[in-house]
Protein backbone atom coordinates (compact mmCIF):
# COMPACT_ATOMS: atom_id res chain seq x y z
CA UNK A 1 -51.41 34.15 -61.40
CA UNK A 2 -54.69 32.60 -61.14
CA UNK A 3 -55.92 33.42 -64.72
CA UNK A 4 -52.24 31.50 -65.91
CA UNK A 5 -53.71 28.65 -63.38
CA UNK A 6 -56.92 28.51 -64.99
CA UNK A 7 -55.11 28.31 -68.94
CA UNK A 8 -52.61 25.97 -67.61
CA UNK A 9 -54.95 23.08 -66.16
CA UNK A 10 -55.29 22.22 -70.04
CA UNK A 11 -53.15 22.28 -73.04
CA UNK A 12 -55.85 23.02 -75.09
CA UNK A 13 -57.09 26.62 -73.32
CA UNK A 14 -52.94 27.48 -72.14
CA UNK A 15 -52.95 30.56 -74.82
CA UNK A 16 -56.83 31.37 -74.97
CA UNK A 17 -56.77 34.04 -71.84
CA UNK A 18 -53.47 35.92 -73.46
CA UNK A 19 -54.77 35.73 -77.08
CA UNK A 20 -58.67 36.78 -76.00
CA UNK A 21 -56.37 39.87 -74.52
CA UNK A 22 -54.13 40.66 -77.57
CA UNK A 23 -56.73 40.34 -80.07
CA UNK A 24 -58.85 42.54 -77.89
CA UNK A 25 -56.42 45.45 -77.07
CA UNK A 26 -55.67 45.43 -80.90
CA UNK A 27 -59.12 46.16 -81.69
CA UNK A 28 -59.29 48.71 -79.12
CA UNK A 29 -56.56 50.46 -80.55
CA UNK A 30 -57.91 49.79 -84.50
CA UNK A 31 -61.17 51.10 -82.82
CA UNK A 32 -59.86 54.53 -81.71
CA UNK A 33 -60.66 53.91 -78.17
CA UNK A 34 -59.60 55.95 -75.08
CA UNK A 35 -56.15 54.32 -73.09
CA UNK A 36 -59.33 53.99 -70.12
CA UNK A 37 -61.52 51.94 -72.22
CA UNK A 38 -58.33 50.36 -73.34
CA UNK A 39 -57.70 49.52 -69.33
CA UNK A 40 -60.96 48.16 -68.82
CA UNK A 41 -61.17 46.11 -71.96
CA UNK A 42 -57.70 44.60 -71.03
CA UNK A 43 -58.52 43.88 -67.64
CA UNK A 44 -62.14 42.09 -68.53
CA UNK A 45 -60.39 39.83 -71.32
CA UNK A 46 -57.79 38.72 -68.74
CA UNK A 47 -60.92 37.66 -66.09
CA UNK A 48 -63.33 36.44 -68.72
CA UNK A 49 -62.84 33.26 -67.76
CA UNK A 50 -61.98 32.92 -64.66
CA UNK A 51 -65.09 31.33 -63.36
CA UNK A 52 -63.78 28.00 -65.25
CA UNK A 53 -61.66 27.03 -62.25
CA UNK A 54 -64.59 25.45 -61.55
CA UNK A 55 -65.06 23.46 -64.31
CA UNK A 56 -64.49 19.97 -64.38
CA UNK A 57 -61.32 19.26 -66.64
CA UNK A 58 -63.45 15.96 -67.79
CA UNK A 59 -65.42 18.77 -69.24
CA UNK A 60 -62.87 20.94 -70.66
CA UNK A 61 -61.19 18.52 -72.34
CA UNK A 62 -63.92 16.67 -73.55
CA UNK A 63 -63.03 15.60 -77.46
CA UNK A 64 -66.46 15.82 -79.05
CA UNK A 65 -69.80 17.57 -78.71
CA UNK A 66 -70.56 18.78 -75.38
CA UNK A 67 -73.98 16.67 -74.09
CA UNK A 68 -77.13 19.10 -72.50
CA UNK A 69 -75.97 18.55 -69.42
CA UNK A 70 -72.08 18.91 -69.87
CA UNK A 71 -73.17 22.68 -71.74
CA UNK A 72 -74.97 23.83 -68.89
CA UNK A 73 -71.66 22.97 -66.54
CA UNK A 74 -69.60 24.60 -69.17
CA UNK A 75 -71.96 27.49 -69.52
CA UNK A 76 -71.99 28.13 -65.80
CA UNK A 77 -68.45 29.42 -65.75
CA UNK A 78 -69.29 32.89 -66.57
CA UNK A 79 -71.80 32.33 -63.54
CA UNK A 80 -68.48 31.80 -61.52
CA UNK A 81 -66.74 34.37 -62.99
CA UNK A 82 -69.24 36.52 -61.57
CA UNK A 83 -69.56 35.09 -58.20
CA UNK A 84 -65.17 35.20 -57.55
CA UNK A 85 -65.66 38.98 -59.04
CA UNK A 86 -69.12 40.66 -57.80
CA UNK A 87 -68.25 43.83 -55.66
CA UNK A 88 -64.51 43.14 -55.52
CA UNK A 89 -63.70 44.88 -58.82
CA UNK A 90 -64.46 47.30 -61.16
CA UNK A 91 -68.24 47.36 -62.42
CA UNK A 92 -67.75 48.12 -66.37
CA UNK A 93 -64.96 45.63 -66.14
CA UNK A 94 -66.93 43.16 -64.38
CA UNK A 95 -69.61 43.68 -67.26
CA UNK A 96 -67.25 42.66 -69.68
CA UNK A 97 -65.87 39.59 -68.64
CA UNK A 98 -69.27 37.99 -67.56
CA UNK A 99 -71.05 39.28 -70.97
CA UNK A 100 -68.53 37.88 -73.83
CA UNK A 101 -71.11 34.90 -74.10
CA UNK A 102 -74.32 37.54 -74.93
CA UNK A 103 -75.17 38.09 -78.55
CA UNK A 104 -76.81 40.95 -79.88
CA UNK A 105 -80.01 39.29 -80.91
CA UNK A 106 -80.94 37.42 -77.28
CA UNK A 107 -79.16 34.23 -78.36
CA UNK A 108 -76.49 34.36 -75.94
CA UNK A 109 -76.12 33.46 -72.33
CA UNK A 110 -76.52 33.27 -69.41
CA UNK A 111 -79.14 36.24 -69.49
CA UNK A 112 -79.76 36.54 -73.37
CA UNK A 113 -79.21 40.42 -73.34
CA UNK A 114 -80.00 42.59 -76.60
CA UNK A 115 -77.70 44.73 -78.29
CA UNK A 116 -78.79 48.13 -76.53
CA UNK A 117 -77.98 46.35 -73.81
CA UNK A 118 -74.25 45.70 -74.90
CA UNK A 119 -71.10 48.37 -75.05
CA UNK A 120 -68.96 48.19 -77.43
CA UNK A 121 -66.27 47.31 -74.96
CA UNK A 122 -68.55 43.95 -74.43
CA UNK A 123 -68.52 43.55 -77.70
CA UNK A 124 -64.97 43.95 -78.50
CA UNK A 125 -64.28 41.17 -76.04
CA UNK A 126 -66.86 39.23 -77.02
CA UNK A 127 -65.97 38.75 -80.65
CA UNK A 128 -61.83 38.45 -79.58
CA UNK A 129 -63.05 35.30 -77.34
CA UNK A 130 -64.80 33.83 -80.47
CA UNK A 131 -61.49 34.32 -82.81
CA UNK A 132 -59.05 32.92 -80.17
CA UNK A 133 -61.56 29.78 -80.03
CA UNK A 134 -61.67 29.64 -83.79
CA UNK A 135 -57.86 30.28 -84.17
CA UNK A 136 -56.99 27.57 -81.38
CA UNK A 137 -56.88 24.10 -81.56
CA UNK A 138 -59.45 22.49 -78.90
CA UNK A 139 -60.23 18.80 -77.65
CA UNK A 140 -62.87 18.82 -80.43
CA UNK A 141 -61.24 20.57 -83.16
CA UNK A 142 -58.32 21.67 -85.14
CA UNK A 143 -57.54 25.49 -85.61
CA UNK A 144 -59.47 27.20 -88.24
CA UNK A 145 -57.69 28.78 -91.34
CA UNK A 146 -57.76 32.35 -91.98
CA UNK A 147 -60.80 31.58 -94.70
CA UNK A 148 -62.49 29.52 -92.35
CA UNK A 149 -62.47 32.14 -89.53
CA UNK A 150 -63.42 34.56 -91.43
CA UNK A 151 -66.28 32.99 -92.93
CA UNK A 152 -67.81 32.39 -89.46
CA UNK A 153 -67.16 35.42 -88.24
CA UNK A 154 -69.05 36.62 -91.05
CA UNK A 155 -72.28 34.78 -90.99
CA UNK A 156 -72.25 35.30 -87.29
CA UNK A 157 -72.49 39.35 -88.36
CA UNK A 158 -74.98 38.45 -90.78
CA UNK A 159 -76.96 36.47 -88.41
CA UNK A 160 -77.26 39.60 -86.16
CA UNK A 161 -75.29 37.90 -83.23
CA UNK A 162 -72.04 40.09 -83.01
CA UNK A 163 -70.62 43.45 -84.03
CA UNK A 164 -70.49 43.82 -88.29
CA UNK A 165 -68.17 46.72 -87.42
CA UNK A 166 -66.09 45.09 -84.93
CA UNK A 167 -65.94 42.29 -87.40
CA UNK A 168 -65.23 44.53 -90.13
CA UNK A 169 -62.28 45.01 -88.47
CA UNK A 170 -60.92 41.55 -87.73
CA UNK A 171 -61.09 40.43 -91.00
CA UNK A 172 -59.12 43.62 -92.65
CA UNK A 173 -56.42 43.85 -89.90
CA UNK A 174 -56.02 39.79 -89.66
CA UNK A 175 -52.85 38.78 -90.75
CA UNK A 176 -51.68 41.79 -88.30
CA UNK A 177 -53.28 40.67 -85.29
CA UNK A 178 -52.50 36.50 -86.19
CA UNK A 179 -48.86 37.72 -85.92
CA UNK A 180 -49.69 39.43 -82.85
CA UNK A 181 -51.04 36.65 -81.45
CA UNK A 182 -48.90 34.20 -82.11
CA UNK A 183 -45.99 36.80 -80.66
CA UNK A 184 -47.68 36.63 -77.39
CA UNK A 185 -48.69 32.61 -77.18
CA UNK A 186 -45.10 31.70 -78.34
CA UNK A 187 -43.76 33.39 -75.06
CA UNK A 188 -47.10 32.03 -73.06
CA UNK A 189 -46.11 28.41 -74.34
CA UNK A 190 -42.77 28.44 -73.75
CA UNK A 191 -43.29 28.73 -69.66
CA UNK A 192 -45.99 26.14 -70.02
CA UNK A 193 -43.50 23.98 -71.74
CA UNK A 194 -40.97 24.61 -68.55
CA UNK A 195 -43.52 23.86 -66.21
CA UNK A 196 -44.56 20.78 -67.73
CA UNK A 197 -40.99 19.54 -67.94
CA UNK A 198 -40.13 20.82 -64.47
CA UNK A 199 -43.14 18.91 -62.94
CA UNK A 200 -42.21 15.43 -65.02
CA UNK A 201 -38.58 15.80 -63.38
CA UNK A 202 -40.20 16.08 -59.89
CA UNK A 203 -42.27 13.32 -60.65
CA UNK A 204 -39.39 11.02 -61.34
CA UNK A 205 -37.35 12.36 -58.51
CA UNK A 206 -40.39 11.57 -55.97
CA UNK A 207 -40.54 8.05 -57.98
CA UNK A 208 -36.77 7.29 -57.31
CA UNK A 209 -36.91 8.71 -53.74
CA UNK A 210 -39.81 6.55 -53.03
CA UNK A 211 -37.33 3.65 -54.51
CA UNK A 212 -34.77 4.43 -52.83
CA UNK A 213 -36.50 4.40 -49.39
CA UNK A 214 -38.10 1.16 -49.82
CA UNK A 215 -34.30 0.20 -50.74
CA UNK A 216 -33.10 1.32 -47.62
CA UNK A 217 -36.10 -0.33 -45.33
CA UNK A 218 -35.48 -3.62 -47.26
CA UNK A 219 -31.70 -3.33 -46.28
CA UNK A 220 -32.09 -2.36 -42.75
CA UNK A 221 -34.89 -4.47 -41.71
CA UNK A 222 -32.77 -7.67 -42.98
CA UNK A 223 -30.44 -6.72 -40.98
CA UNK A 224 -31.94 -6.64 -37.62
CA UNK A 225 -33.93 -10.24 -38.66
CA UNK A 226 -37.35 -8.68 -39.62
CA UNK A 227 -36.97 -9.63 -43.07
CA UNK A 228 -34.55 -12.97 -42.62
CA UNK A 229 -35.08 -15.05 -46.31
CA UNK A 230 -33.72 -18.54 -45.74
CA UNK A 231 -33.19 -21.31 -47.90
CA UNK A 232 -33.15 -25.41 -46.48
């Protein structure tokens, strides 16, 4: 429920957590890996994030490039994440969600970690954050085409900063997992759709309820002389 809370304060991250998870337990299973790194994998994507309920939605939504101090608020999210999480879950899983910001090279945060420092399950959920960011339309961007996506995930291989392998992987199972994906954040939309119209009803209902009582006030407080409008 809280992870849905976090998507949900923005229309831009509503599908991110459910597509980091789908594109994540589709490597897993293109990756041959056992139904309890499967769990764990699953369970990290979902929390990955979760530290960004305490991230100003000025932030979140901002619609261009980020400035040096706006990146270090974003950044400290996975801080967060680790803080709601230390010692109250699973360690491995833990891992995971607070290290799909490292890079295999050092050039990721928030503790630049190497890639013998990095299990493939890290890694897995790593590169799935970067494709649902690529694949999603932000604040700051439109969604990337297939080509495009591709293209970055591959110089980011190249680069040394995420799994060739993993990558390898993406890009010759991608039309597979985009329908996959877009399965999964048709069904996530369509609540957030409800819940948007639900909440607009309420609104009006509070707005004509407030109407209405000042209505009512009005009426009864010109009729015992409190508000007595008289014209010579």
């Amino acid at each position: 429920m809280l992870v849905s809370l976090i998507d949900f304060r923005s229309y831009f991250t509503v599908t991110h957590t459910i597509t980091t998870c789908t594109i994540s337990l589709e490597l897993a299973r293109l990756l041959s890996l056992s139904s309890e790194q499967t769990k764990k994998i699953y369970y990290g994507a979902m929390m990955h994030d979760l530290g960004k309920i305490g991230i100003p939605i000025e932030i979140l939504e901002y619609p261009g490039q980020l400035t040096q101090e706006q990146m270090i608020i974003m950044r400290s999210h996975v801080l967060k994440t680790r803080e709601l999480l230390e010692e109250k879950i699973d360690q491995e899983i833990l891992e995971i969600a607070c290290r799909h910001h490292e890079k295999l090279n050092g050039s990721g945060y928030p503790h630049s970690l190497w890639e013998n420092q990095l299990t493939q399950e890290q890694r897995i959920v790593a590169i799935s954050d970067i494709v649902s960011a690529l694949c999603g339309k932000r604040s700051y961007k439109t969604s990337f085409s297939k080509e495009k996506t591709c293209e970055i995930l591959n110089q980011m291989a190249q680069a040394g900063e995420i799994d060739s392998m993993i990558v390898a992987q993406v890009i010759d199972n991608y039309d597979l997992i985009e329908g996959k994906i877009w399965k999964e954040a048709a069904a996530v939309l369509e609540k957030y759709n409800t819940i948007i119209v639900t909440y607009s009803d309420l609104l009006n209902r509070k707005q004509e309820l407030i109407e209405a009582k000042w209505l009512y006030l009005v009426f009864r407080y010109s009729k015992t002389g409190i508000v007595n409008l008289k014209i010579d």
